[in-house]
C-alpha atoms as a PDB file:
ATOM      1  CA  UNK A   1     142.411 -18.139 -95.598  1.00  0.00           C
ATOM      2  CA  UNK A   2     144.842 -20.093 -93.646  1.00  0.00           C
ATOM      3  CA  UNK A   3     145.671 -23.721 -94.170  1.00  0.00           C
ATOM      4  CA  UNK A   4     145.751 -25.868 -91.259  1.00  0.00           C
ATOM      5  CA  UNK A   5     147.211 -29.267 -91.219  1.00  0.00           C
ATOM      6  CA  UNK A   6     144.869 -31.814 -89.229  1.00  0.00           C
ATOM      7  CA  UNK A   7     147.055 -34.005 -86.612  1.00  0.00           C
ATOM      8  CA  UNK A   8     145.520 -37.387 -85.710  1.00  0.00           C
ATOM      9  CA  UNK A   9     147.306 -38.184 -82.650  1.00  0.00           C
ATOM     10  CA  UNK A  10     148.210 -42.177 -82.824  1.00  0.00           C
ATOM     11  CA  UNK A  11     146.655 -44.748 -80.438  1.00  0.00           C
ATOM     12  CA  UNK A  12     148.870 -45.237 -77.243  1.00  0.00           C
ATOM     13  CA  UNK A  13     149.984 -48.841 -78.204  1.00  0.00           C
ATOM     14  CA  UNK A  14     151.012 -47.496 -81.487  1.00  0.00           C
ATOM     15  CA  UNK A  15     152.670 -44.463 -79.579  1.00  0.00           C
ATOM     16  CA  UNK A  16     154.809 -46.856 -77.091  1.00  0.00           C
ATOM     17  CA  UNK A  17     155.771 -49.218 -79.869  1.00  0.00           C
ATOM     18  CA  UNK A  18     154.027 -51.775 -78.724  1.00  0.00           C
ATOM     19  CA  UNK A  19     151.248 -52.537 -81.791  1.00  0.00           C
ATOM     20  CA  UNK A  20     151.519 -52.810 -85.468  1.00  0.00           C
ATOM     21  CA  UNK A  21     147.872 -52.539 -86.339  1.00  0.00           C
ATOM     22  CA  UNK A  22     147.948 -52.626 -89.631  1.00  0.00           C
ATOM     23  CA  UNK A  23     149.453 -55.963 -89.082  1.00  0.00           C
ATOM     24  CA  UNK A  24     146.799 -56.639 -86.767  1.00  0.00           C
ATOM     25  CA  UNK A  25     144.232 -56.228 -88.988  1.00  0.00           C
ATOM     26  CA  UNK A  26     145.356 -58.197 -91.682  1.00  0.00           C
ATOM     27  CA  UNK A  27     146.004 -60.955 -89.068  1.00  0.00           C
ATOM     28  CA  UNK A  28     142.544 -60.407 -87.685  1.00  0.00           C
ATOM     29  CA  UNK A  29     140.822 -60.189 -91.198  1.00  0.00           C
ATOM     30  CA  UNK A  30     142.138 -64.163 -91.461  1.00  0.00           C
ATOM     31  CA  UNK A  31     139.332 -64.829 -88.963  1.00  0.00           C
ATOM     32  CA  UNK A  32     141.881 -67.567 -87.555  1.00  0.00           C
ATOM     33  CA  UNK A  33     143.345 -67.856 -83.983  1.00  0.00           C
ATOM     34  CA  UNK A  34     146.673 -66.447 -83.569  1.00  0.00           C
ATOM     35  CA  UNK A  35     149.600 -68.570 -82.359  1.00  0.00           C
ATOM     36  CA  UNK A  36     151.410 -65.506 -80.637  1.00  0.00           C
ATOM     37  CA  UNK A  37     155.099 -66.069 -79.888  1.00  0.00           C
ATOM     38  CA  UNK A  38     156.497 -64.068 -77.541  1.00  0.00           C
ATOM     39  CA  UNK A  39     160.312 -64.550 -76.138  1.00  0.00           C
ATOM     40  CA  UNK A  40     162.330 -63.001 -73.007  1.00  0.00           C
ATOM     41  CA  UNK A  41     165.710 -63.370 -72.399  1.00  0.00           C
ATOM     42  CA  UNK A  42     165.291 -66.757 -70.371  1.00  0.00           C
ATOM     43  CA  UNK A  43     161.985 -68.118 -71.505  1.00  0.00           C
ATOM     44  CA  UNK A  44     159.395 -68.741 -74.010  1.00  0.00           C
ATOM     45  CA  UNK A  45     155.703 -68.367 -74.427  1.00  0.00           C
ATOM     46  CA  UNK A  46     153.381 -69.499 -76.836  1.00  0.00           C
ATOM     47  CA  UNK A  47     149.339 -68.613 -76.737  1.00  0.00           C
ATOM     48  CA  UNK A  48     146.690 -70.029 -79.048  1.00  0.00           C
ATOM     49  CA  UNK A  49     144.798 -66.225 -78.963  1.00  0.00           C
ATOM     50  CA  UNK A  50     141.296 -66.114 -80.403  1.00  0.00           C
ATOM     51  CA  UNK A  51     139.883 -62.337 -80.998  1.00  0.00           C
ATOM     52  CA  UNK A  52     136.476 -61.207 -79.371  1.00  0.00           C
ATOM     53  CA  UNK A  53     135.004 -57.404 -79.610  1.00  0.00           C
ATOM     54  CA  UNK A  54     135.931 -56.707 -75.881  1.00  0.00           C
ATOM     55  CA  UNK A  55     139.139 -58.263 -75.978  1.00  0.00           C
ATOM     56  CA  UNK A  56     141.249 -61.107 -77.210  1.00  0.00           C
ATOM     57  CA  UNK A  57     140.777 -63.961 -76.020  1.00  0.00           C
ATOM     58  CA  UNK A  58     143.468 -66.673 -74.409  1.00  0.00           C
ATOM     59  CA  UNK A  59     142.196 -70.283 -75.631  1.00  0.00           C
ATOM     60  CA  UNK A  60     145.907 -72.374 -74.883  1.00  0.00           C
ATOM     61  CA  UNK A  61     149.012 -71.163 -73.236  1.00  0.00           C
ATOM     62  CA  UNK A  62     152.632 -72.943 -73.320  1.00  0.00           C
ATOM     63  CA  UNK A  63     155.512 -71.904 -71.282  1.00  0.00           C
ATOM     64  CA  UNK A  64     158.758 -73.308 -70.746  1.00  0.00           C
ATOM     65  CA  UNK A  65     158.571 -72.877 -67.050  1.00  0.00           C
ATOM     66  CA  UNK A  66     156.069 -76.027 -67.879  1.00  0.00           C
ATOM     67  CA  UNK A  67     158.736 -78.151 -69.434  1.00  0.00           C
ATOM     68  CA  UNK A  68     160.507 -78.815 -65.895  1.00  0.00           C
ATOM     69  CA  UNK A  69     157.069 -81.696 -65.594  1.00  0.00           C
ATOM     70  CA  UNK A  70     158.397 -83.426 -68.700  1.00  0.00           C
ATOM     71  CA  UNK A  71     162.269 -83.486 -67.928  1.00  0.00           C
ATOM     72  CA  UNK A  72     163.569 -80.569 -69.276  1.00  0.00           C
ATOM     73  CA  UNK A  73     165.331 -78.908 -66.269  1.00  0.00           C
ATOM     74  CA  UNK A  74     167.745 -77.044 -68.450  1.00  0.00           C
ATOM     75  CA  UNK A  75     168.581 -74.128 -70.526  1.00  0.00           C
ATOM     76  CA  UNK A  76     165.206 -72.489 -71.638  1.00  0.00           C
ATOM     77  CA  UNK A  77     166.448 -70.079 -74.013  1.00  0.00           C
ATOM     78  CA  UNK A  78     167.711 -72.448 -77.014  1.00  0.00           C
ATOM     79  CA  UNK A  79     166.313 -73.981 -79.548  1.00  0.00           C
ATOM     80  CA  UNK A  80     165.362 -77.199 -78.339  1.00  0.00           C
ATOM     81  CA  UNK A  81     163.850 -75.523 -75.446  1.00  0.00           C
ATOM     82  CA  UNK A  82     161.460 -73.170 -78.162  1.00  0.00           C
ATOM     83  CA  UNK A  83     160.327 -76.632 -80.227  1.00  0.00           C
ATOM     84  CA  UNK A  84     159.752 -78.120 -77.036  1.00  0.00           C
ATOM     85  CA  UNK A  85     157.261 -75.198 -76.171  1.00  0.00           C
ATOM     86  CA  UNK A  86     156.094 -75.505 -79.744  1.00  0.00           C
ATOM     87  CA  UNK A  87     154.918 -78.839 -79.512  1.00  0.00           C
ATOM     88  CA  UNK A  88     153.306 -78.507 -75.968  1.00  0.00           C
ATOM     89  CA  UNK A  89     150.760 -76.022 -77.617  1.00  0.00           C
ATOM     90  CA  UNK A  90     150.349 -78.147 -80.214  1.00  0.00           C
ATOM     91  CA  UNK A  91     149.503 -81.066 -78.644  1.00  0.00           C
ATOM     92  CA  UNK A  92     146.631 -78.997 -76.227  1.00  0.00           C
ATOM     93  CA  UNK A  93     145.291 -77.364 -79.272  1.00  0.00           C
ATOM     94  CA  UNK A  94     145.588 -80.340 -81.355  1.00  0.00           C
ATOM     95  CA  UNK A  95     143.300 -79.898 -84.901  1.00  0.00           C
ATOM     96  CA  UNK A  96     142.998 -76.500 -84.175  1.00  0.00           C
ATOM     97  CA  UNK A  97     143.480 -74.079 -87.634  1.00  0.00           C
ATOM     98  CA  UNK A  98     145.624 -70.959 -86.545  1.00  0.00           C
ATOM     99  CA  UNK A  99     147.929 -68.178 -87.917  1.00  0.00           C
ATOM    100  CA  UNK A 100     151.252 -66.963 -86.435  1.00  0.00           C
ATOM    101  CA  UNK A 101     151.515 -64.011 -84.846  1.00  0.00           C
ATOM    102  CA  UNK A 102     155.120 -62.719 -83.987  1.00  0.00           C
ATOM    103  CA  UNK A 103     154.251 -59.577 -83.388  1.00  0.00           C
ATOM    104  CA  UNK A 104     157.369 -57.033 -83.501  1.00  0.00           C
ATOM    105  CA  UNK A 105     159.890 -59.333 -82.971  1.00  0.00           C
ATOM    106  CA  UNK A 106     162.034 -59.748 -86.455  1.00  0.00           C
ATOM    107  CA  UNK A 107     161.593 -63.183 -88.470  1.00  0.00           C
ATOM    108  CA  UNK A 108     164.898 -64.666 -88.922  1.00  0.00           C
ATOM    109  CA  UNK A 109     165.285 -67.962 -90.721  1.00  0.00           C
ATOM    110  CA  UNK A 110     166.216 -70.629 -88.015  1.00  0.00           C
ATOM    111  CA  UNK A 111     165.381 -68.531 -85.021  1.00  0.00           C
ATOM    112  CA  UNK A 112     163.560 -69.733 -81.716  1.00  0.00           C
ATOM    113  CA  UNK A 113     160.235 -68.425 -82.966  1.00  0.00           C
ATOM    114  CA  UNK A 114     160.620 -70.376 -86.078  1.00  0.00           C
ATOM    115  CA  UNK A 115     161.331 -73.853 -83.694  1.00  0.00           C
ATOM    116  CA  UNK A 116     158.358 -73.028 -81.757  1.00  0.00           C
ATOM    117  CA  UNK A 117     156.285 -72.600 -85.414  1.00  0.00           C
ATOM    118  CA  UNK A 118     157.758 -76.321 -85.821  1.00  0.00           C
ATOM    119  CA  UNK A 119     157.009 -77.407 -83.091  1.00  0.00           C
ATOM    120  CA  UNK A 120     153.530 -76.801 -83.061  1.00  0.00           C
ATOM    121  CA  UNK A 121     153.098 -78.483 -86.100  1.00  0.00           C
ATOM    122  CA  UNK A 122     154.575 -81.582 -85.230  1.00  0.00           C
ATOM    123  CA  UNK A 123     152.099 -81.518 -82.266  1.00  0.00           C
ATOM    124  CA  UNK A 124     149.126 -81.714 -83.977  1.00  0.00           C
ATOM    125  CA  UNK A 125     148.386 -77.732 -84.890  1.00  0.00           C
ATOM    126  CA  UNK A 126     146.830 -77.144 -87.760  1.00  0.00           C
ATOM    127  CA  UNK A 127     149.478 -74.183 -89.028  1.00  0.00           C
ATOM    128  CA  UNK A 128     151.196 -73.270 -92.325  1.00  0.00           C
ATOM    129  CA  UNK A 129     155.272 -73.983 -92.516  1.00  0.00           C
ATOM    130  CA  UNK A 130     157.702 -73.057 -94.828  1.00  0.00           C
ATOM    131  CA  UNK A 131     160.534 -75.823 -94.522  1.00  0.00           C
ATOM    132  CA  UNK A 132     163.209 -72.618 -95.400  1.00  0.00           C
ATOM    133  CA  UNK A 133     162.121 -70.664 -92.247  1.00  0.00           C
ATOM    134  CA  UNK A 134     162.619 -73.530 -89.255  1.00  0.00           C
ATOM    135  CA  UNK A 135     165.279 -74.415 -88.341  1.00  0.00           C
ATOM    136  CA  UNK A 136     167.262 -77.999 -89.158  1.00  0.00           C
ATOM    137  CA  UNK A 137     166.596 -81.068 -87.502  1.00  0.00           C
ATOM    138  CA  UNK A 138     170.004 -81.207 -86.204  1.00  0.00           C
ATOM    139  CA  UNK A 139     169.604 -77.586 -84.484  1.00  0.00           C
ATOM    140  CA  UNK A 140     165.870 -78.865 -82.909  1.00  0.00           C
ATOM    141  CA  UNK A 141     167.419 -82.183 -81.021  1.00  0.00           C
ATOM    142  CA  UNK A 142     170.355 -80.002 -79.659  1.00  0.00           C
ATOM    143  CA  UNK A 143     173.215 -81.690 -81.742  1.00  0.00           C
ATOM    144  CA  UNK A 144     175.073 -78.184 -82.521  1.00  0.00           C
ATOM    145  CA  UNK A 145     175.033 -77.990 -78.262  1.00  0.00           C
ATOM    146  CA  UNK A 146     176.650 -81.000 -77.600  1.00  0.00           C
ATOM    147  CA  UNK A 147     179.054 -80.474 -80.192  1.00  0.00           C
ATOM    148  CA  UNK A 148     179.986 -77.057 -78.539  1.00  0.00           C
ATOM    149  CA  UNK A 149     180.413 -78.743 -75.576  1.00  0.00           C
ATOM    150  CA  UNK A 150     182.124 -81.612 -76.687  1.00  0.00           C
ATOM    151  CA  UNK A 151     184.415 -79.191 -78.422  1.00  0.00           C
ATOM    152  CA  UNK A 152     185.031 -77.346 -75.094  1.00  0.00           C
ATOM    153  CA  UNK A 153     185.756 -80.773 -72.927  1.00  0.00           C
ATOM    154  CA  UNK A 154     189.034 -80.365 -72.934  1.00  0.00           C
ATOM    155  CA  UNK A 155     189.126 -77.069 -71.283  1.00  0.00           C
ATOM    156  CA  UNK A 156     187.497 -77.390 -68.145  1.00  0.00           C
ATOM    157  CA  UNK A 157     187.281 -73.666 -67.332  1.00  0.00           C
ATOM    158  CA  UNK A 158     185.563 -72.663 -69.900  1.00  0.00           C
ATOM    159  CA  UNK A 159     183.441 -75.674 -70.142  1.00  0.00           C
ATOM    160  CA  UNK A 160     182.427 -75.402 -66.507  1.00  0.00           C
ATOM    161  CA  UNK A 161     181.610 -71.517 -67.364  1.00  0.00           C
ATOM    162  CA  UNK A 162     179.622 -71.912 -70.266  1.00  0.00           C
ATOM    163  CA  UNK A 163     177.556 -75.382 -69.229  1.00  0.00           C
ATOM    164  CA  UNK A 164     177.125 -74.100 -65.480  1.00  0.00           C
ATOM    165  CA  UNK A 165     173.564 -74.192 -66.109  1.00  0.00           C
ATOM    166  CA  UNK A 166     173.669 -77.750 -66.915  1.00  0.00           C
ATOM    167  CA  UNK A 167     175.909 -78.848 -64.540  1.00  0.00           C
ATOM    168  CA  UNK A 168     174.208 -76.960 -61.685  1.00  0.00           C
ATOM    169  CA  UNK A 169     171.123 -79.553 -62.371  1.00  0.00           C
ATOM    170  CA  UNK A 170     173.580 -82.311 -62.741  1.00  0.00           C
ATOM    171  CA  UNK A 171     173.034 -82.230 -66.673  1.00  0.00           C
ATOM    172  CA  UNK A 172     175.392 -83.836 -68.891  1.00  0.00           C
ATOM    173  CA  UNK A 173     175.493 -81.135 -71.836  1.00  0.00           C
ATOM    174  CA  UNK A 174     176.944 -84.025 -74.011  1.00  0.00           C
ATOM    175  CA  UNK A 175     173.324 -85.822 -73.454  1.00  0.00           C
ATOM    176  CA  UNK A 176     171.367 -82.564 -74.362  1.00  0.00           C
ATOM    177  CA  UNK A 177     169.850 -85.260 -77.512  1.00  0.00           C
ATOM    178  CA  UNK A 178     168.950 -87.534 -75.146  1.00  0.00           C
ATOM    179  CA  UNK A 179     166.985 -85.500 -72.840  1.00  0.00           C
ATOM    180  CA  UNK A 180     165.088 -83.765 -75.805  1.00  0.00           C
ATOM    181  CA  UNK A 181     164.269 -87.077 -77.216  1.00  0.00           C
ATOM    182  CA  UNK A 182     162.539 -87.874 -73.468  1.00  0.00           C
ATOM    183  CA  UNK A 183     160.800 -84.697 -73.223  1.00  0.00           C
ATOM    184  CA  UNK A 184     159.800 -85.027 -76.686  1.00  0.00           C
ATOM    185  CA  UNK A 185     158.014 -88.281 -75.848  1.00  0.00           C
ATOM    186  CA  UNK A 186     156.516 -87.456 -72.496  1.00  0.00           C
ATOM    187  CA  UNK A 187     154.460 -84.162 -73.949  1.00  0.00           C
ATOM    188  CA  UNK A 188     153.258 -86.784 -77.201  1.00  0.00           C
ATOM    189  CA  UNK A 189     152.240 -88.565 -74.407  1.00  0.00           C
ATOM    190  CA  UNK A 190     150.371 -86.214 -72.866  1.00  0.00           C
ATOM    191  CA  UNK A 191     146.772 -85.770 -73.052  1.00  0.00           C
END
């Protein structure tokens, strides 16, 4: 008699690299909504996601394509940027419970993903946060950005290559504090 090995061929997602689903299921099990983080190279998204038998649903969305309504016409790939995002979900799903979901992406202490976690905290999310995982208070306002660029001042090539974003919208990169602070207070604001 001959043995035969049975193959199970994987589910497509699985296949692509697109789905951990044994992940999935333990997030699932939590019976939560999932606060899915997702970043590009230029932006950030945050969705409150609730699960439904045909389909997950999407219950909140941030982008930071939606900070440029509270100020924040710069760089939207740091971490100011991410909190930002953070707390803008936070304060549209305000007392909602959820879980975080960062799907393949790798957890590192301090990282954008970890600002965003933060951020949606601080807005009102009901979300669990380990202080070691976010990043400092320093790194949310933008200080370690206008120290860079006060460090680079001098030399006006290099600061004009590295802030052109900045200066393109007639940013000061110096002021990055001060324009997080205002954005910060115009989405608490918001209702």
């Amino acid at each position: 008699m001959a043995n035969k090995k049975v193959f199970t061929v994987p589910y497509r997602r699985k296949q692509k690299g697109k789905t951990n689903y044994k992940t999935r299921m333990i997030l699932l099990k939590s019976k939560l909504p999932r606060l899915v983080v997702r970043k590009s190279n230029k932006h950030m998204m945050a969705q409150l996601v609730g699960y439904d038998e045909k389909g997950d649903k999407v219950l909140k969305v941030a982008h930071t394509k939606e900070l440029e309504k509270y100020g924040w016409e710069i760089n939207t790939r740091n971490i100011p940027a991410a909190y930002l995002v953070g707390l803008l979900i936070g304060v549209k799903s305000k007392g909602q419970e959820a879980i975080l979901d960062i799907g393949l992406q790798t957890p590192i202490k301090g990282s954008r993903i970890f600002a965003v976690l933060k951020g949606a905290a601080d807005g009102g999310m009901k979300i669990k946060v380990s202080k070691e995982e976010v990043p400092k208070d320093e790194r949310i306002s933008g200080k370690h950005i206008s120290g860079f660029a006060n460090h680079l001042k001098d030399d006006k090539h290099s600061f004009e290559k590295r802030f052109s974003g900045y200066l393109k919208h007639k940013k000061d990169p110096l002021k990055i504090e001060e324009y997080f602070e205002k954005a910060k207070e115009k989405i608490l604001s918001h209702k």
